[in-house]
N, C-alpha and C. Protein backbone atom coordinates (compact mmCIF):
# COMPACT_ATOMS: atom_id res chain seq x y z
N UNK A 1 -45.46 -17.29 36.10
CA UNK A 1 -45.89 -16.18 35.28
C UNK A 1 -45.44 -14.89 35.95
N UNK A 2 -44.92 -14.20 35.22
CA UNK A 2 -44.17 -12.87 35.58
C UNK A 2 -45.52 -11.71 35.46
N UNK A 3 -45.70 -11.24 36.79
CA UNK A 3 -46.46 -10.25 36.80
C UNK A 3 -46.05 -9.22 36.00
N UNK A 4 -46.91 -8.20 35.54
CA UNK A 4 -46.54 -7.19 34.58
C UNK A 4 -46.90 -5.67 35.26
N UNK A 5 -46.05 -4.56 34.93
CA UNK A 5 -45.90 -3.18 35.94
C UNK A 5 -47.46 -3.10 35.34
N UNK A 6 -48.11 -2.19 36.15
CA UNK A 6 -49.57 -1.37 35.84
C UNK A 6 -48.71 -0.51 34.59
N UNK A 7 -50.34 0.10 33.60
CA UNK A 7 -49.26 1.12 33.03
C UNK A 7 -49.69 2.56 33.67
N UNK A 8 -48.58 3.25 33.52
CA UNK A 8 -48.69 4.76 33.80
C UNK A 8 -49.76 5.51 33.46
N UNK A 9 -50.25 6.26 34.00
CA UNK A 9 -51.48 7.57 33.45
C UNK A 9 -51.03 8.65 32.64
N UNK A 10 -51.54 9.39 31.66
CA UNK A 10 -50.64 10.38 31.53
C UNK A 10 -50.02 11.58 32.71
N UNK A 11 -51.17 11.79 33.38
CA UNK A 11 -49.82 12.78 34.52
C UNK A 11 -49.00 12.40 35.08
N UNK A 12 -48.96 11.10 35.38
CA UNK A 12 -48.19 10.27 35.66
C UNK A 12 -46.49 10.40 34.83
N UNK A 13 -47.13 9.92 33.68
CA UNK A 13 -45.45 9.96 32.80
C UNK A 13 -45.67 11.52 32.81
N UNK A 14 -46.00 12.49 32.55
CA UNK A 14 -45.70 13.83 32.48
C UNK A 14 -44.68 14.21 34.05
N UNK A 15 -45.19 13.76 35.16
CA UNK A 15 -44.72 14.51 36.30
C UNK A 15 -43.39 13.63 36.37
N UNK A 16 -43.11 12.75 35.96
CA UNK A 16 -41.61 11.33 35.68
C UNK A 16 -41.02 12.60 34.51
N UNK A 17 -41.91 12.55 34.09
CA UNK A 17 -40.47 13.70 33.03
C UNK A 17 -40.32 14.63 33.17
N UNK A 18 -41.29 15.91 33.76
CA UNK A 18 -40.76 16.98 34.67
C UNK A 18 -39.65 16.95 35.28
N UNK A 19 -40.10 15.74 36.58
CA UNK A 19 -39.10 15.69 37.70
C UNK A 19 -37.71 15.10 37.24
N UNK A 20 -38.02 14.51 36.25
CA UNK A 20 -36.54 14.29 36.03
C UNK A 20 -35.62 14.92 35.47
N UNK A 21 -35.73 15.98 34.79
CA UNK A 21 -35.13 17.34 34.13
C UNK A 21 -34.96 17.95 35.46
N UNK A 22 -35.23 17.93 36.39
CA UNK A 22 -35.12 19.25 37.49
C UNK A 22 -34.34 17.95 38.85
N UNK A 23 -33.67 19.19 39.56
CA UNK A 23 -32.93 18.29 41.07
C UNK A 23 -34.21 19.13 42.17
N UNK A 24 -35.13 18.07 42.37
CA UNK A 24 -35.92 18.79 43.33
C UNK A 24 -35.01 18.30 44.71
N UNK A 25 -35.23 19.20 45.82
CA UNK A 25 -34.44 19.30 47.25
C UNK A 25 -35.60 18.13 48.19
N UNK A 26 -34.93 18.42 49.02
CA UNK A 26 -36.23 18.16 50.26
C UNK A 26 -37.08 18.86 50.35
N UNK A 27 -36.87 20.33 51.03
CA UNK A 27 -37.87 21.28 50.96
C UNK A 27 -38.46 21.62 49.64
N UNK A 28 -38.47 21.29 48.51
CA UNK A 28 -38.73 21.39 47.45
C UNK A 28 -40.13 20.40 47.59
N UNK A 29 -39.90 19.19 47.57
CA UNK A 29 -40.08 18.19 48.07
C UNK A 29 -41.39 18.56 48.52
N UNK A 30 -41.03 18.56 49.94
CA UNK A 30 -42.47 18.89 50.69
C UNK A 30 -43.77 19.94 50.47
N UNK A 31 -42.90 21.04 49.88
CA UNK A 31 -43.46 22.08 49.54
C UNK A 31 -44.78 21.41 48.69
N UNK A 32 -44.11 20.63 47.25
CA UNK A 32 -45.23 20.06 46.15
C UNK A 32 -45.89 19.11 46.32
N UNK A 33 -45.37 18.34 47.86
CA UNK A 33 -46.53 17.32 48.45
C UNK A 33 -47.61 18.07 49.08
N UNK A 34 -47.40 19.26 49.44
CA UNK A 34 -48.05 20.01 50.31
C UNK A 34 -49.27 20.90 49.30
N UNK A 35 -49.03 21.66 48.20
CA UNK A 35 -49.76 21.87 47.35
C UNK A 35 -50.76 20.92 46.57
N UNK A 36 -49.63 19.51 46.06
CA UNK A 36 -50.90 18.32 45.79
C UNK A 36 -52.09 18.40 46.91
N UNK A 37 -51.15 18.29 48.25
CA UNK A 37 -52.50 17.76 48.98
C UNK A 37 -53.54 19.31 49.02
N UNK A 38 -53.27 19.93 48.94
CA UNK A 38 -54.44 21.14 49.59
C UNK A 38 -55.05 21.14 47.85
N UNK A 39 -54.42 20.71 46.57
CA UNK A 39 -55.35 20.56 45.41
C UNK A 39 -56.66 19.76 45.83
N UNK A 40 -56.63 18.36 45.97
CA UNK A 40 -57.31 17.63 46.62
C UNK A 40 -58.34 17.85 47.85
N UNK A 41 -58.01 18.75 48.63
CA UNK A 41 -58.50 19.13 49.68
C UNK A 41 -59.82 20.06 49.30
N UNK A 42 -58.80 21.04 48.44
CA UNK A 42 -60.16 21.87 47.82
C UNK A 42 -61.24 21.27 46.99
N UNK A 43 -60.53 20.43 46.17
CA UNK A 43 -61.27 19.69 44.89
C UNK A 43 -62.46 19.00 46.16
N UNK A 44 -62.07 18.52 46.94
CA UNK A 44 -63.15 17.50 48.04
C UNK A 44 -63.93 18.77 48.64
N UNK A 45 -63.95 19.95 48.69
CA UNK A 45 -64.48 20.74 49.62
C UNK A 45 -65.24 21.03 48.76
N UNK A 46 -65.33 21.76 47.27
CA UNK A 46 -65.95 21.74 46.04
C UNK A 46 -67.26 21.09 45.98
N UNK A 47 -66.44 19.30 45.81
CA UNK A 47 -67.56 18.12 45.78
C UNK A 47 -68.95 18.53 46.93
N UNK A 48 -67.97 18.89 48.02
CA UNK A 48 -69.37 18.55 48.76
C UNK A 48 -70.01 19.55 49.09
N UNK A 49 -69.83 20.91 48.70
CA UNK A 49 -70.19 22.25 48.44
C UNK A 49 -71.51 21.72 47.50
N UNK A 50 -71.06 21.26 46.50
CA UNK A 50 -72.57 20.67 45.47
C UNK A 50 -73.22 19.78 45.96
N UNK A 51 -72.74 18.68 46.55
CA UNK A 51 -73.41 18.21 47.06
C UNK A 51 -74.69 18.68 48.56
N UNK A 52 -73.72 19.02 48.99
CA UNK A 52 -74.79 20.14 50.21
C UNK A 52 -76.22 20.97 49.15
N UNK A 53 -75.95 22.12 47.97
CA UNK A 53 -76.38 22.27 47.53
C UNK A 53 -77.67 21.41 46.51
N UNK A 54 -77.24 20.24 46.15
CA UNK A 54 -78.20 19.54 45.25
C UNK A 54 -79.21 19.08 46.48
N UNK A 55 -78.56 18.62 47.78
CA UNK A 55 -79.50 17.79 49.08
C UNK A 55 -80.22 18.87 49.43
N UNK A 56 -79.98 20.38 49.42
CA UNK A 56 -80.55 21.07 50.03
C UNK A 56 -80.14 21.42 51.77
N UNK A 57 -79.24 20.68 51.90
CA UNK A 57 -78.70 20.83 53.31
C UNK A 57 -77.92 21.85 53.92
N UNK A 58 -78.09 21.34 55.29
CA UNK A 58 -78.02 22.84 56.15
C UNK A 58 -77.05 22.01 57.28
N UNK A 59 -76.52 23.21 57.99
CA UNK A 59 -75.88 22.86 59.31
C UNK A 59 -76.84 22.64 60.23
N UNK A 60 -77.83 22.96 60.26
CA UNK A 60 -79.47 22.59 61.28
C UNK A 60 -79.36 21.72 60.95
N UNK A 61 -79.43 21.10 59.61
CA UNK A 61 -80.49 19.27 59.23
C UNK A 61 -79.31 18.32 59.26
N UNK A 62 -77.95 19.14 59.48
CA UNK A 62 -76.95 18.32 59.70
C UNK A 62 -76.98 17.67 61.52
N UNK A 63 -77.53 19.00 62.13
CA UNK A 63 -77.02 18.50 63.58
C UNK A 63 -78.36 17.76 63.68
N UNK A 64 -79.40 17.82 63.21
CA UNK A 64 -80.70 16.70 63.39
C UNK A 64 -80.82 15.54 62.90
N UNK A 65 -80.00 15.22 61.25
CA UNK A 65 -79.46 13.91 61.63
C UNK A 65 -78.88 13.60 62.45
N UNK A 66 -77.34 14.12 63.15
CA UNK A 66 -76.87 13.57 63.91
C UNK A 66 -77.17 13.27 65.41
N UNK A 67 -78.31 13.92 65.53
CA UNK A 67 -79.44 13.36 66.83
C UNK A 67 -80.49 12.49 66.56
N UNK A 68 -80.14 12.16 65.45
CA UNK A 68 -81.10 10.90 65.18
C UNK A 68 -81.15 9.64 66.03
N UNK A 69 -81.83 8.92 66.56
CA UNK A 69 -81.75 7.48 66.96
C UNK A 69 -81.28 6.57 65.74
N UNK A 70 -80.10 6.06 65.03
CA UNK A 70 -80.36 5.27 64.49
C UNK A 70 -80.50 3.54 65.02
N UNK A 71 -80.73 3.32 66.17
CA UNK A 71 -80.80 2.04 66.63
C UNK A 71 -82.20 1.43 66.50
N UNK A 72 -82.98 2.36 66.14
CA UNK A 72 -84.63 2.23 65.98
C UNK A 72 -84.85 1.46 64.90
């Protein structure tokens, strides 16, 4: 039985047809790996911005969990 490709997402086929109309470089390249990642980075800094907020947490109740005993 012949495995079958996953299918694509749409940004997926969108960024396949961008990139393929355009000659991206190397430095080109890195540049838009470099922006994906800091999208992501923020998007995760966001998340846990609310999250801190919904827990109510602090950099105090952060360093007092982490003096917690958990072997108890």
């Amino acid at each position: 039985m012949a495995a079958t490709a996953p299918k694509l997402s749409p940004i997926q086929v969108h960024l396949l047809r961008f990139f393929s109309e355009r000659n991206v470089n190397e430095q080109e390249t890195q540049e838009l790996q470099k922006l994906m990642a800091q999208y992501y980075a923020d998007k995760a800094d966001r998340l846990m911005e609310n999250i801190w907020e919904e827990k109510n947490l602090s950099e105090t109740k952060m360093l007092e969990i982490l003096e917690q005993d958990l072997k108890k």
